[in-house]
N, C-alpha and C. Protein backbone atom coordinates (compact mmCIF):
# COMPACT_ATOMS: atom_id res chain seq x y z
N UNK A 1 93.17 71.78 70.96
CA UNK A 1 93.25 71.24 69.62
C UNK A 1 94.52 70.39 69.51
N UNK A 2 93.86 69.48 69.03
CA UNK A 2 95.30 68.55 68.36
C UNK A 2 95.98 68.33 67.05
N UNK A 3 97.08 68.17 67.24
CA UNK A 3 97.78 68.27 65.52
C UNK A 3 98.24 66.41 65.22
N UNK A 4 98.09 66.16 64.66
CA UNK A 4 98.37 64.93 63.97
C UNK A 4 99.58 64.63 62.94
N UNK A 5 100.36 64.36 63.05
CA UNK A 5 101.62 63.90 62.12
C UNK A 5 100.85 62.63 62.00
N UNK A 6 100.75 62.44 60.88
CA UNK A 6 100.70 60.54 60.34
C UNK A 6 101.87 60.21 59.55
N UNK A 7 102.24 60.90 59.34
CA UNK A 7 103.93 59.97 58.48
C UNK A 7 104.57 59.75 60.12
N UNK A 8 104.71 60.45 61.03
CA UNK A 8 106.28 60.00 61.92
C UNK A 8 104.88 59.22 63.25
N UNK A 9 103.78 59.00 63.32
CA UNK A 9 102.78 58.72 63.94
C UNK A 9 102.75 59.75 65.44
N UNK A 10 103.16 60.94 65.72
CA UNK A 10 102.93 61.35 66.64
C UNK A 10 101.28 62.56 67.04
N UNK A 11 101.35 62.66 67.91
CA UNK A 11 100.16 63.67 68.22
C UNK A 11 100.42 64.54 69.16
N UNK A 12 100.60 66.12 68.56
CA UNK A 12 100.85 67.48 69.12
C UNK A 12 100.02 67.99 69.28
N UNK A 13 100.32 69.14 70.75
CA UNK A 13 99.35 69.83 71.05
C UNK A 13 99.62 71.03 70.02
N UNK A 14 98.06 71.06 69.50
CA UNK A 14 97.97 72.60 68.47
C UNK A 14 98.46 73.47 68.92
N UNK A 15 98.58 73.97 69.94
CA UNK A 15 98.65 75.37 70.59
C UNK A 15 100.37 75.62 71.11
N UNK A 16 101.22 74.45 71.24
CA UNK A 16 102.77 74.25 71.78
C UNK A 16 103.22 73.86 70.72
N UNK A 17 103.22 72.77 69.22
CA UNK A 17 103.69 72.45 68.49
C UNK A 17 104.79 73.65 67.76
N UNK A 18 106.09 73.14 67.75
CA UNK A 18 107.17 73.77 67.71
C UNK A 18 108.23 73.40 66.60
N UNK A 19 109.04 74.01 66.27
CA UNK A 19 110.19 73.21 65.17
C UNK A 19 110.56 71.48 65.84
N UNK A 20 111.14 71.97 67.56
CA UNK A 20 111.54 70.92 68.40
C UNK A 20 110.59 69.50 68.20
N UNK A 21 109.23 69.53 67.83
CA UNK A 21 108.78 68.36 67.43
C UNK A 21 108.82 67.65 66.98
N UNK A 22 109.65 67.60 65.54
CA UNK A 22 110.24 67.37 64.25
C UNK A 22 109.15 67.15 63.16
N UNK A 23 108.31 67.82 63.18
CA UNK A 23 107.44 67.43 61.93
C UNK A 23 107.61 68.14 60.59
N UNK A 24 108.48 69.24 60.76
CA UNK A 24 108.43 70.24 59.64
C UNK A 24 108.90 69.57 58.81
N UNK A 25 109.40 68.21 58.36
CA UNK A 25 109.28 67.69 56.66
C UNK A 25 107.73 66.82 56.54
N UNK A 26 106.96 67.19 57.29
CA UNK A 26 105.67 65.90 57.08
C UNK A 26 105.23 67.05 56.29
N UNK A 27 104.56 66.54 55.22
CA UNK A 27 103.76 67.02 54.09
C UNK A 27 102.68 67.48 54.56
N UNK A 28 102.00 68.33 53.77
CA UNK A 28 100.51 68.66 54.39
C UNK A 28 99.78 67.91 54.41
N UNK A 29 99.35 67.07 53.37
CA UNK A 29 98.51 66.15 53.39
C UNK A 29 98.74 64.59 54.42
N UNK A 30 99.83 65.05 54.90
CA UNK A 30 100.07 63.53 56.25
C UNK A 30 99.59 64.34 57.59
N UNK A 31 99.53 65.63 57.27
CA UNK A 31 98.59 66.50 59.17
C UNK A 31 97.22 66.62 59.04
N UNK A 32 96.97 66.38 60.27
CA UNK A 32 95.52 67.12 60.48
C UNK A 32 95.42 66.89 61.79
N UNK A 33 94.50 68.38 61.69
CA UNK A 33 94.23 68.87 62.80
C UNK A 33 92.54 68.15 64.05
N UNK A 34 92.46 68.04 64.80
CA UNK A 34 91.06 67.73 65.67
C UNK A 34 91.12 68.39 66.64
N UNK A 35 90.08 68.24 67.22
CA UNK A 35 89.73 68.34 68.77
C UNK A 35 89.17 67.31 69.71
N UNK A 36 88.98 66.16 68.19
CA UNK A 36 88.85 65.08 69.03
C UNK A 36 89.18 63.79 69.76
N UNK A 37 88.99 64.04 71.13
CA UNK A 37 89.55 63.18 72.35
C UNK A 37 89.48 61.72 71.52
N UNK A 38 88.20 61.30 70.93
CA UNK A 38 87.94 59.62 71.24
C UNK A 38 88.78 60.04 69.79
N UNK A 39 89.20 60.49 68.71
CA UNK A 39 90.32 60.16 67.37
C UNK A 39 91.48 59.76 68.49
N UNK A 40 91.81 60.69 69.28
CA UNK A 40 93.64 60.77 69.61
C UNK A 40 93.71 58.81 70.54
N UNK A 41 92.44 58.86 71.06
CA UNK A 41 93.02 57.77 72.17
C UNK A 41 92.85 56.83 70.84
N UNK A 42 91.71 56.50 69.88
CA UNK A 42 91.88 55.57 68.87
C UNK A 42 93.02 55.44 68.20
N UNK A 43 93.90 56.60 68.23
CA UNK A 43 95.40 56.67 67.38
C UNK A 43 95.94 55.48 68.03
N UNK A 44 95.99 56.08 69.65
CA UNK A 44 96.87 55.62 70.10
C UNK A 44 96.96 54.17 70.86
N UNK A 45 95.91 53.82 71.15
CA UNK A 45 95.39 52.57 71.07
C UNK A 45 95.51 51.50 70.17
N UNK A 46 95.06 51.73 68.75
CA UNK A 46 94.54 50.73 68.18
C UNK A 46 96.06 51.20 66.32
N UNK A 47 96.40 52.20 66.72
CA UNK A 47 97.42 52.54 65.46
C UNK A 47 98.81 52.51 65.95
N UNK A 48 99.43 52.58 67.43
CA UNK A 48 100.33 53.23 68.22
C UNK A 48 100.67 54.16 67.66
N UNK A 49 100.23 55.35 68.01
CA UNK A 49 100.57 56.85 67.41
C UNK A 49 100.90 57.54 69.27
N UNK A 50 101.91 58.09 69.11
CA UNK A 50 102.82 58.16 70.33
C UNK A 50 102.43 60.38 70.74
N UNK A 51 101.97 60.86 71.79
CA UNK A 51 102.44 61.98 71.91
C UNK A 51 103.59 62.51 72.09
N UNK A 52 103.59 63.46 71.55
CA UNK A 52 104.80 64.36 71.03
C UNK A 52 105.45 64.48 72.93
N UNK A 53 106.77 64.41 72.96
CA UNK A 53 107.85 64.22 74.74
C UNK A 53 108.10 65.93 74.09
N UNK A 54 107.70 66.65 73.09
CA UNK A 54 108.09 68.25 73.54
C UNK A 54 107.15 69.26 73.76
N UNK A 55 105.77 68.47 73.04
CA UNK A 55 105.10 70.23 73.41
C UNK A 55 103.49 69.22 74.36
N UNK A 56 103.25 67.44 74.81
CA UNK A 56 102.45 67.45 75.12
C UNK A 56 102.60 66.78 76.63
N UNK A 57 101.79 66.40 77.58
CA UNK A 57 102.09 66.27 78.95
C UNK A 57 101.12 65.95 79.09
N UNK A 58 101.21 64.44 78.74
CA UNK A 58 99.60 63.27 79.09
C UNK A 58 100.04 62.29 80.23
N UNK A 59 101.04 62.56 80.67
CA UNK A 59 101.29 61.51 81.51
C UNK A 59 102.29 60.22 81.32
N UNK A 60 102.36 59.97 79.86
CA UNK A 60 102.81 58.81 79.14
C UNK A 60 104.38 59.35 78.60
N UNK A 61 104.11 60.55 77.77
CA UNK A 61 105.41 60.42 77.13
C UNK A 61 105.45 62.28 77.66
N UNK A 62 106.36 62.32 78.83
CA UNK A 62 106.64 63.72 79.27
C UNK A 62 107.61 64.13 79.39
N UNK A 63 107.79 65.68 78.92
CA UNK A 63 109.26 65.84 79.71
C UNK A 63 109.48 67.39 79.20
N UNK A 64 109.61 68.47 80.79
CA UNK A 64 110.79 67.51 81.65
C UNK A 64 109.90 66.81 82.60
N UNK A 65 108.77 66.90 83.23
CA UNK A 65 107.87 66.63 84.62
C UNK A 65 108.00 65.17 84.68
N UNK A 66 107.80 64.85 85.60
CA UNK A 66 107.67 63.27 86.04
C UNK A 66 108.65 62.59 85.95
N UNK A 67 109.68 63.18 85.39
CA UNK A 67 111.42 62.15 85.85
C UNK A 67 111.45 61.90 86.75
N UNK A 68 112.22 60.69 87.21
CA UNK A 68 112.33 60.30 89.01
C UNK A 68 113.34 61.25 89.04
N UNK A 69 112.93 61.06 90.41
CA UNK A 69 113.94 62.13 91.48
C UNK A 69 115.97 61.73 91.14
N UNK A 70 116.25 62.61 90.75
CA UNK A 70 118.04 62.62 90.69
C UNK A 70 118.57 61.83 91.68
N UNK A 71 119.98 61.39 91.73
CA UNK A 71 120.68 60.86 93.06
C UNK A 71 120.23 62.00 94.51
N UNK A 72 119.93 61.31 95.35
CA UNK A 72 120.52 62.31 96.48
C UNK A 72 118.88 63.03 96.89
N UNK A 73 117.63 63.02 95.33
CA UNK A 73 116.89 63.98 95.58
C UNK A 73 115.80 62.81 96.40
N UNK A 74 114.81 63.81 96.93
CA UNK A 74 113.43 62.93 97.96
C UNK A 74 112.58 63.22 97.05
């Protein structure tokens, strides 16, 4: 499941969404919740609505995974 901020445009995973996200001043009526795949890529496609860098790991906006390697690391 996905969570939707529309005031700050991001998209959290339902199940990890945390204080660390920053949504706790978005109003109720700026969330909602889906499950659906073709809403989130339309967000993000055609609205730029960005996933959440704390609770989601699409590849695009991650972290910590997928940083390049440190000085020194292979």
């Amino acid at each position: 499941m996905y969570f939707i901020d529309h005031l700050n445009k991001k998209i959290h995973n339902g199940a990890k969404a945390g204080d660390a996200c920053g949504f706790i001043g978005t109003p109720s009526d700026a969330r909602e919740f889906t499950d659906s795949e073709e809403k989130i890529e339309y967000l993000k496609k055609t609205e730029r609505y960005i996933s959440c860098s704390h609770c989601t790991h699409d590849g695009l906006n991650v972290f910590p995974y997928n940083l390049p390697p440190a000085d020194g690391e292979a």
